[in-house]
N, C-alpha and C. Protein backbone atom coordinates (compact mmCIF):
# COMPACT_ATOMS: atom_id res chain seq x y z
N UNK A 1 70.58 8.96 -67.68
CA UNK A 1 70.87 9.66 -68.93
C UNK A 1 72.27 10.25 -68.86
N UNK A 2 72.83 9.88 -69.79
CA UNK A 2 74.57 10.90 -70.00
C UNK A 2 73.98 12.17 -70.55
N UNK A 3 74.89 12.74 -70.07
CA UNK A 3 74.78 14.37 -70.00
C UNK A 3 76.11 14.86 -70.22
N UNK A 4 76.33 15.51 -71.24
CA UNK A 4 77.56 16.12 -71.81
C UNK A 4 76.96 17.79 -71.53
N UNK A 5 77.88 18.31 -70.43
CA UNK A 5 77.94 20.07 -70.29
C UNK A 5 79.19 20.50 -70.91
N UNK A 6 78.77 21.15 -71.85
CA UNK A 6 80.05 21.63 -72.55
C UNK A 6 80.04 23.61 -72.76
N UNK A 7 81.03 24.02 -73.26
CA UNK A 7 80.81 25.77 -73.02
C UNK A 7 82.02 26.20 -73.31
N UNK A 8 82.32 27.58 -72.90
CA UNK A 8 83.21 28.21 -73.36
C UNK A 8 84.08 28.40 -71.87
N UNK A 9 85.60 28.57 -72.57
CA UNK A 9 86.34 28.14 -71.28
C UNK A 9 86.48 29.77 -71.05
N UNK A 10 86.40 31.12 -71.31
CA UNK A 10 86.57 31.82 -71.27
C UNK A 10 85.45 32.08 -70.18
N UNK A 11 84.44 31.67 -69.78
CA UNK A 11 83.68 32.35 -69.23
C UNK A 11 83.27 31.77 -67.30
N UNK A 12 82.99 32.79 -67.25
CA UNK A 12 83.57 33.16 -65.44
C UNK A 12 82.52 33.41 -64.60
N UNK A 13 82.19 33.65 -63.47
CA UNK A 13 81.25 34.14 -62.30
C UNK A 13 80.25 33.04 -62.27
N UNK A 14 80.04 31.88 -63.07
CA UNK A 14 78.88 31.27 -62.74
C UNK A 14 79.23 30.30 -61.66
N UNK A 15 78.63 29.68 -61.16
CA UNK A 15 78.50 28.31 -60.05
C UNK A 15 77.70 27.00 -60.51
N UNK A 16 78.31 26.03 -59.84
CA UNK A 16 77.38 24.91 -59.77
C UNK A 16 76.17 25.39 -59.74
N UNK A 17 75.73 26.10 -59.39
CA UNK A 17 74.25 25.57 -59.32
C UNK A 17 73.58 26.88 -60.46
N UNK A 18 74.00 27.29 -60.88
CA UNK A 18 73.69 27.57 -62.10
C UNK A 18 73.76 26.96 -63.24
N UNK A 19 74.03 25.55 -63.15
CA UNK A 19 73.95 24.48 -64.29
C UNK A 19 72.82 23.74 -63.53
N UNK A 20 73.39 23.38 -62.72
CA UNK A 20 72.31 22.17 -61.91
C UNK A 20 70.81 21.87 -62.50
N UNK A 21 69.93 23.15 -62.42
CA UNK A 21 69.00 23.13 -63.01
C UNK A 21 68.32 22.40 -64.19
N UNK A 22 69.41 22.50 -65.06
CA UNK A 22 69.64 22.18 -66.93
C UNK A 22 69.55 20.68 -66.12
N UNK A 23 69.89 20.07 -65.82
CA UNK A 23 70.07 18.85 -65.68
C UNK A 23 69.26 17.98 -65.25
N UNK A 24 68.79 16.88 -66.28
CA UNK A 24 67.04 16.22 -66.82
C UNK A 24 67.66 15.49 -64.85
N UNK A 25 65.93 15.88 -65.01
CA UNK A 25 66.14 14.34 -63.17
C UNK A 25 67.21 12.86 -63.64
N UNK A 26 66.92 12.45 -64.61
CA UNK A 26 67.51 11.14 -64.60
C UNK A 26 68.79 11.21 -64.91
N UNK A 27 69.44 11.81 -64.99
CA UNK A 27 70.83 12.16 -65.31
C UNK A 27 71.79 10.88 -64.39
N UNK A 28 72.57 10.36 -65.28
CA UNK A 28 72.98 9.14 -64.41
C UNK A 28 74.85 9.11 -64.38
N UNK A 29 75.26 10.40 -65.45
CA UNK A 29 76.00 10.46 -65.76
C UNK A 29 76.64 11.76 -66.45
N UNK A 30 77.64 12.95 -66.23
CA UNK A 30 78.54 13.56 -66.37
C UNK A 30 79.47 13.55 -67.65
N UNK A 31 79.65 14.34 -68.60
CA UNK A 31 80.55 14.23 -69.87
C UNK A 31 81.17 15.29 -69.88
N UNK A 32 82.40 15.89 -70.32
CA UNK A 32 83.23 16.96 -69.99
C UNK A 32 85.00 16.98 -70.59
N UNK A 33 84.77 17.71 -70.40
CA UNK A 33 86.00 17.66 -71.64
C UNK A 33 87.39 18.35 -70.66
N UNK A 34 87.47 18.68 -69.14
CA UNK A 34 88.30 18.71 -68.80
C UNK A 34 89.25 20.11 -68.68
N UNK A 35 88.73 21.14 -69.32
CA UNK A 35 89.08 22.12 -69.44
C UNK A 35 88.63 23.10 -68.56
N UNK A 36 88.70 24.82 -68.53
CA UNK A 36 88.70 25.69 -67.73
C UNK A 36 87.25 25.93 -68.01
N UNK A 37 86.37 26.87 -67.25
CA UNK A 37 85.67 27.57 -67.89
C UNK A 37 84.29 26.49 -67.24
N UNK A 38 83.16 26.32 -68.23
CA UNK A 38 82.43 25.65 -67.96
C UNK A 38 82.78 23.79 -67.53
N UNK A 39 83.76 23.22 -68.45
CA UNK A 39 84.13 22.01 -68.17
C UNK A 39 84.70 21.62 -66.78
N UNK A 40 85.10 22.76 -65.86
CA UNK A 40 85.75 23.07 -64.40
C UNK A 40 83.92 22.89 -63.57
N UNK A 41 83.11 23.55 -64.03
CA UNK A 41 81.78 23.53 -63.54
C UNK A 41 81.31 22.23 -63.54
N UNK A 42 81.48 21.51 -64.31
CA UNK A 42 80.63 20.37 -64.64
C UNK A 42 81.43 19.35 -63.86
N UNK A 43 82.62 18.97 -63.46
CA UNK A 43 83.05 18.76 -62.61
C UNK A 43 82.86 18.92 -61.07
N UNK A 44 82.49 20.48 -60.87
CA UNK A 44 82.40 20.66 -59.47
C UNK A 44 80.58 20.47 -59.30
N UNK A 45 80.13 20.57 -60.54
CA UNK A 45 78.54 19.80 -60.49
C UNK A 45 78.46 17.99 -60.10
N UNK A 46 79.11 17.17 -61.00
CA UNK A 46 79.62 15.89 -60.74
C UNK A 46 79.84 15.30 -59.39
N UNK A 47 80.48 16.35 -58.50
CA UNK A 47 81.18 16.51 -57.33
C UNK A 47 79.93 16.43 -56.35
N UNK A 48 79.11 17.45 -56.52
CA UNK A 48 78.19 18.04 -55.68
C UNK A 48 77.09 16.67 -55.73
N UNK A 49 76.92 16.25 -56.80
CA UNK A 49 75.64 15.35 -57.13
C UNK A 49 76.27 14.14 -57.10
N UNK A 50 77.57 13.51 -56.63
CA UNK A 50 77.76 12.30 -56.93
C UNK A 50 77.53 11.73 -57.88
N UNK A 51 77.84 12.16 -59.07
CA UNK A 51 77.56 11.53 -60.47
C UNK A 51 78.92 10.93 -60.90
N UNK A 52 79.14 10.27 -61.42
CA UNK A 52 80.40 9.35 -62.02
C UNK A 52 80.57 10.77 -63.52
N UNK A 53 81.36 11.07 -63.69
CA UNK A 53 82.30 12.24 -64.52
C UNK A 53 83.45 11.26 -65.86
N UNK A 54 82.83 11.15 -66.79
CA UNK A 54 83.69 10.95 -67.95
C UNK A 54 84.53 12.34 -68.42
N UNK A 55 85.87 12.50 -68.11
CA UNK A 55 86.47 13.35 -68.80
C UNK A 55 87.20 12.97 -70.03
N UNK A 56 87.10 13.71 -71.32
CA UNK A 56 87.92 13.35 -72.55
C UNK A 56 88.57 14.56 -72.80
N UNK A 57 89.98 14.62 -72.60
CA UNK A 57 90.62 15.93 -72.82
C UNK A 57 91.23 15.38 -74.55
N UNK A 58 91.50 16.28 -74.88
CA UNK A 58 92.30 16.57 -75.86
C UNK A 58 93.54 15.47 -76.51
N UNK A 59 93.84 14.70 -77.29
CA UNK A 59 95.01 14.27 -77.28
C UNK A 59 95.80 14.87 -78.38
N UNK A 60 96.27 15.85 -78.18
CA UNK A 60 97.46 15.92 -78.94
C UNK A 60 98.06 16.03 -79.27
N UNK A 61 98.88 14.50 -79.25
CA UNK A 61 100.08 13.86 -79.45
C UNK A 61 99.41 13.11 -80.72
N UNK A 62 98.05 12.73 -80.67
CA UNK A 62 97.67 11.61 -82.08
C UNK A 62 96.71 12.51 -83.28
N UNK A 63 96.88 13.79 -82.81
CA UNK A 63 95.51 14.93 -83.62
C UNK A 63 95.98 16.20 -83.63
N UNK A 64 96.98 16.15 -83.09
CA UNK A 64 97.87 17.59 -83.55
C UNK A 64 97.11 19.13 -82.80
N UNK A 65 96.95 19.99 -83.98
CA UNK A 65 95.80 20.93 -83.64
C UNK A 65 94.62 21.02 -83.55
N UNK A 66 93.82 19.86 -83.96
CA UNK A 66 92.65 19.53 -84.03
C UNK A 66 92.14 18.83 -83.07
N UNK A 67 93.25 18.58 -82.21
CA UNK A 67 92.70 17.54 -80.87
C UNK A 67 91.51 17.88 -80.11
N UNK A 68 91.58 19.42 -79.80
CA UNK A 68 89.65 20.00 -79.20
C UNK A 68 88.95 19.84 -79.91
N UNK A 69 88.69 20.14 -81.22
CA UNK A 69 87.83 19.79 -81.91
C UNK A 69 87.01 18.35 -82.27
N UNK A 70 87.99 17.70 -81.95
CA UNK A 70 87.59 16.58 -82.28
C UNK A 70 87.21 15.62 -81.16
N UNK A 71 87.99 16.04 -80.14
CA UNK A 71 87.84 15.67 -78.35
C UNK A 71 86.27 16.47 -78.36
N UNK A 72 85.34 17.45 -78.82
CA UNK A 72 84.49 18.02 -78.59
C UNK A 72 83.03 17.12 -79.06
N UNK A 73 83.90 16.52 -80.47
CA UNK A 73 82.77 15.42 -81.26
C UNK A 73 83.06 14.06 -80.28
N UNK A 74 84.09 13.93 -79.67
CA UNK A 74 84.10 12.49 -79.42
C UNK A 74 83.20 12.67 -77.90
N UNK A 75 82.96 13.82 -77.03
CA UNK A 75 82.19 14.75 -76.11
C UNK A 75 80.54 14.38 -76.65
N UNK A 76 80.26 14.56 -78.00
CA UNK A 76 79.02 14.77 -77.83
C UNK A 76 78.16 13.43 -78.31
N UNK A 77 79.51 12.50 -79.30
CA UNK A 77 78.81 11.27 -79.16
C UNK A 77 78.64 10.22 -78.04
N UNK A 78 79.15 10.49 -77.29
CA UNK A 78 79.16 9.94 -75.45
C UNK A 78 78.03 10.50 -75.67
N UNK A 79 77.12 11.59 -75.33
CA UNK A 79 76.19 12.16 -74.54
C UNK A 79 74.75 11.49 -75.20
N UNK A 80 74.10 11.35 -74.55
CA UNK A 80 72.23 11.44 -74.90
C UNK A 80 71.54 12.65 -75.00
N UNK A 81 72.46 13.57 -73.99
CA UNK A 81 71.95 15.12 -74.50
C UNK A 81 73.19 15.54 -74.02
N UNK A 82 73.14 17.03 -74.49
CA UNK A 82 74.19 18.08 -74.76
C UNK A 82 73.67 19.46 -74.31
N UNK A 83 74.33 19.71 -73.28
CA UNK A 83 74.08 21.14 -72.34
C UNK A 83 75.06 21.91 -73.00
N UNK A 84 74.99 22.74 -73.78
CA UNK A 84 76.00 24.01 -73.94
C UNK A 84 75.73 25.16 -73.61
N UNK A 85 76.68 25.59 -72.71
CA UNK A 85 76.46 26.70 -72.36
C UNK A 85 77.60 27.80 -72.69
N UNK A 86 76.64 28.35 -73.78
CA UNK A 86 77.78 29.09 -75.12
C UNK A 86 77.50 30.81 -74.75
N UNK A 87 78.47 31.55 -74.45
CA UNK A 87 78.80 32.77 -75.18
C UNK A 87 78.37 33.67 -76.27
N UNK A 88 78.10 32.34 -76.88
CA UNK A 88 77.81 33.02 -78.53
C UNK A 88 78.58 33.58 -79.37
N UNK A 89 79.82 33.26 -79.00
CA UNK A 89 80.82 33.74 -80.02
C UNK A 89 82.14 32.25 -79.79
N UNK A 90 82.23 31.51 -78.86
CA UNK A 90 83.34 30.73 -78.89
C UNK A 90 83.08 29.54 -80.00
N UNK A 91 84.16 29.65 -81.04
CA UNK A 91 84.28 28.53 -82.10
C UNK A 91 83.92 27.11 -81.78
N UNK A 92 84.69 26.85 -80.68
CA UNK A 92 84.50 25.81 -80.70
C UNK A 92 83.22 25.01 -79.75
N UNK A 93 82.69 25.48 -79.20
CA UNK A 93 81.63 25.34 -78.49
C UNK A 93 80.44 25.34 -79.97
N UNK A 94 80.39 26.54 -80.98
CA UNK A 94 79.55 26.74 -81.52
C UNK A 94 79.51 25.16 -82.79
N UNK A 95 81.15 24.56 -82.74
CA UNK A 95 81.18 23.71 -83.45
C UNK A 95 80.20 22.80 -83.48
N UNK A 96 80.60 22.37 -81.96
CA UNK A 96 79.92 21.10 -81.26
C UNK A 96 78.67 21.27 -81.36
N UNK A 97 77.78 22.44 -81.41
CA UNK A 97 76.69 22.78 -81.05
C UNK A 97 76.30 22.29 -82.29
N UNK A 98 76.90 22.67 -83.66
CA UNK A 98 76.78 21.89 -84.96
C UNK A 98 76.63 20.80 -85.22
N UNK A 99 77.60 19.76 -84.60
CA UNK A 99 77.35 19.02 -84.75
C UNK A 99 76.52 17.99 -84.13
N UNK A 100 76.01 18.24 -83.47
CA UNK A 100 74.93 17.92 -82.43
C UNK A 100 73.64 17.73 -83.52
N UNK A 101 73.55 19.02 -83.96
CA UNK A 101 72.18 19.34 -84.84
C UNK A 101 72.43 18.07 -86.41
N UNK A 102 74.00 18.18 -86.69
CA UNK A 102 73.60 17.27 -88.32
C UNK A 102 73.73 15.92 -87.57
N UNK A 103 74.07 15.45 -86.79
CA UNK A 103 74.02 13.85 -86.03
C UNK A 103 72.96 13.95 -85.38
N UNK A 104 72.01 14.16 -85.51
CA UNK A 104 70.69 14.42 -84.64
C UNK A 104 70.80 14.05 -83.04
N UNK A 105 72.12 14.93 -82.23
CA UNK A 105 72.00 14.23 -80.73
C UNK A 105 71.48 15.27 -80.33
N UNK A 106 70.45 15.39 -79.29
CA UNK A 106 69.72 16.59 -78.78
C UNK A 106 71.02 17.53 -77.75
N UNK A 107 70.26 18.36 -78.35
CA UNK A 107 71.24 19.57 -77.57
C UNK A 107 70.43 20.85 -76.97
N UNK A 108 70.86 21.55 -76.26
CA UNK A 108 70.55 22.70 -75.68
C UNK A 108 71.13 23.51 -75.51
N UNK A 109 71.28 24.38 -76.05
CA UNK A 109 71.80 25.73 -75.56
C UNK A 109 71.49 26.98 -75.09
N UNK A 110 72.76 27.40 -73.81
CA UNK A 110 72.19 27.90 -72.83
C UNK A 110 73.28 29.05 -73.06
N UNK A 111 72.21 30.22 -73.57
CA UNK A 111 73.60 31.46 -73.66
C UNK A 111 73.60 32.16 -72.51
N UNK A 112 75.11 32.51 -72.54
CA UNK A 112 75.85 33.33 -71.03
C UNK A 112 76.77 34.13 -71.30
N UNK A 113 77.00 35.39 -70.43
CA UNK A 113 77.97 36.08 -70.72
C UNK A 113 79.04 35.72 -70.44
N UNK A 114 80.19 36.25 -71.39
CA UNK A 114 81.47 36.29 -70.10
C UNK A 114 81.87 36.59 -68.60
């Protein structure tokens, strides 16, 4: 199963293995967007579990200001499910979390503090 962990880059103190859990047994595969914060986790999760890691950062040079946003949708149509692990206040995390729900891709969200 692809597994897109996505979250807020603002947020700090957690570890690998405070995601680990979230993550269905069959997980065959890593989605991530390359950034600080949780996307740094999901990486050093990837790492730990030998999972093959799709990163999609941002381009933009072809999307201007909208490049996360849209790097976030192109994040969640890769995935079979969607780990967010949201804050509850970061925009763009809460986007994705949106759009998850009107494209019917299953999602989860996992709130955390800063």
């Amino acid at each position: 199963m692809r597994v897109a962990v996505i979250g807020s880059r603002d947020i700090c103190g957690l570890t690998p293995d405070f995601i680990i859990p979230y993550l269905p047994k069959n997980t065959t595969q890593l989605i991530s967007g390359g950034a600080k914060g949780v996307d740094f986790l999901a990486q050093k999760v990837a790492e730990a579990r030998s999972l093959p890691l799709l990163c999609l950062r941002p381009n933009y040079n072809r999307y201007g200001r909208r490049a996360p946003i849209l790097r976030n949708y192109e994040i969640c149509r890769h995935a079979e499910l969607v780990l967010a692990f949201w804050n509850m206040n970061s925009p763009g995390t809460r986007s994705a979390i949106l759009y998850c729900i009107r494209h019917g891709i299953p999602v989860r969200v996992i709130p955390v503090e800063k």
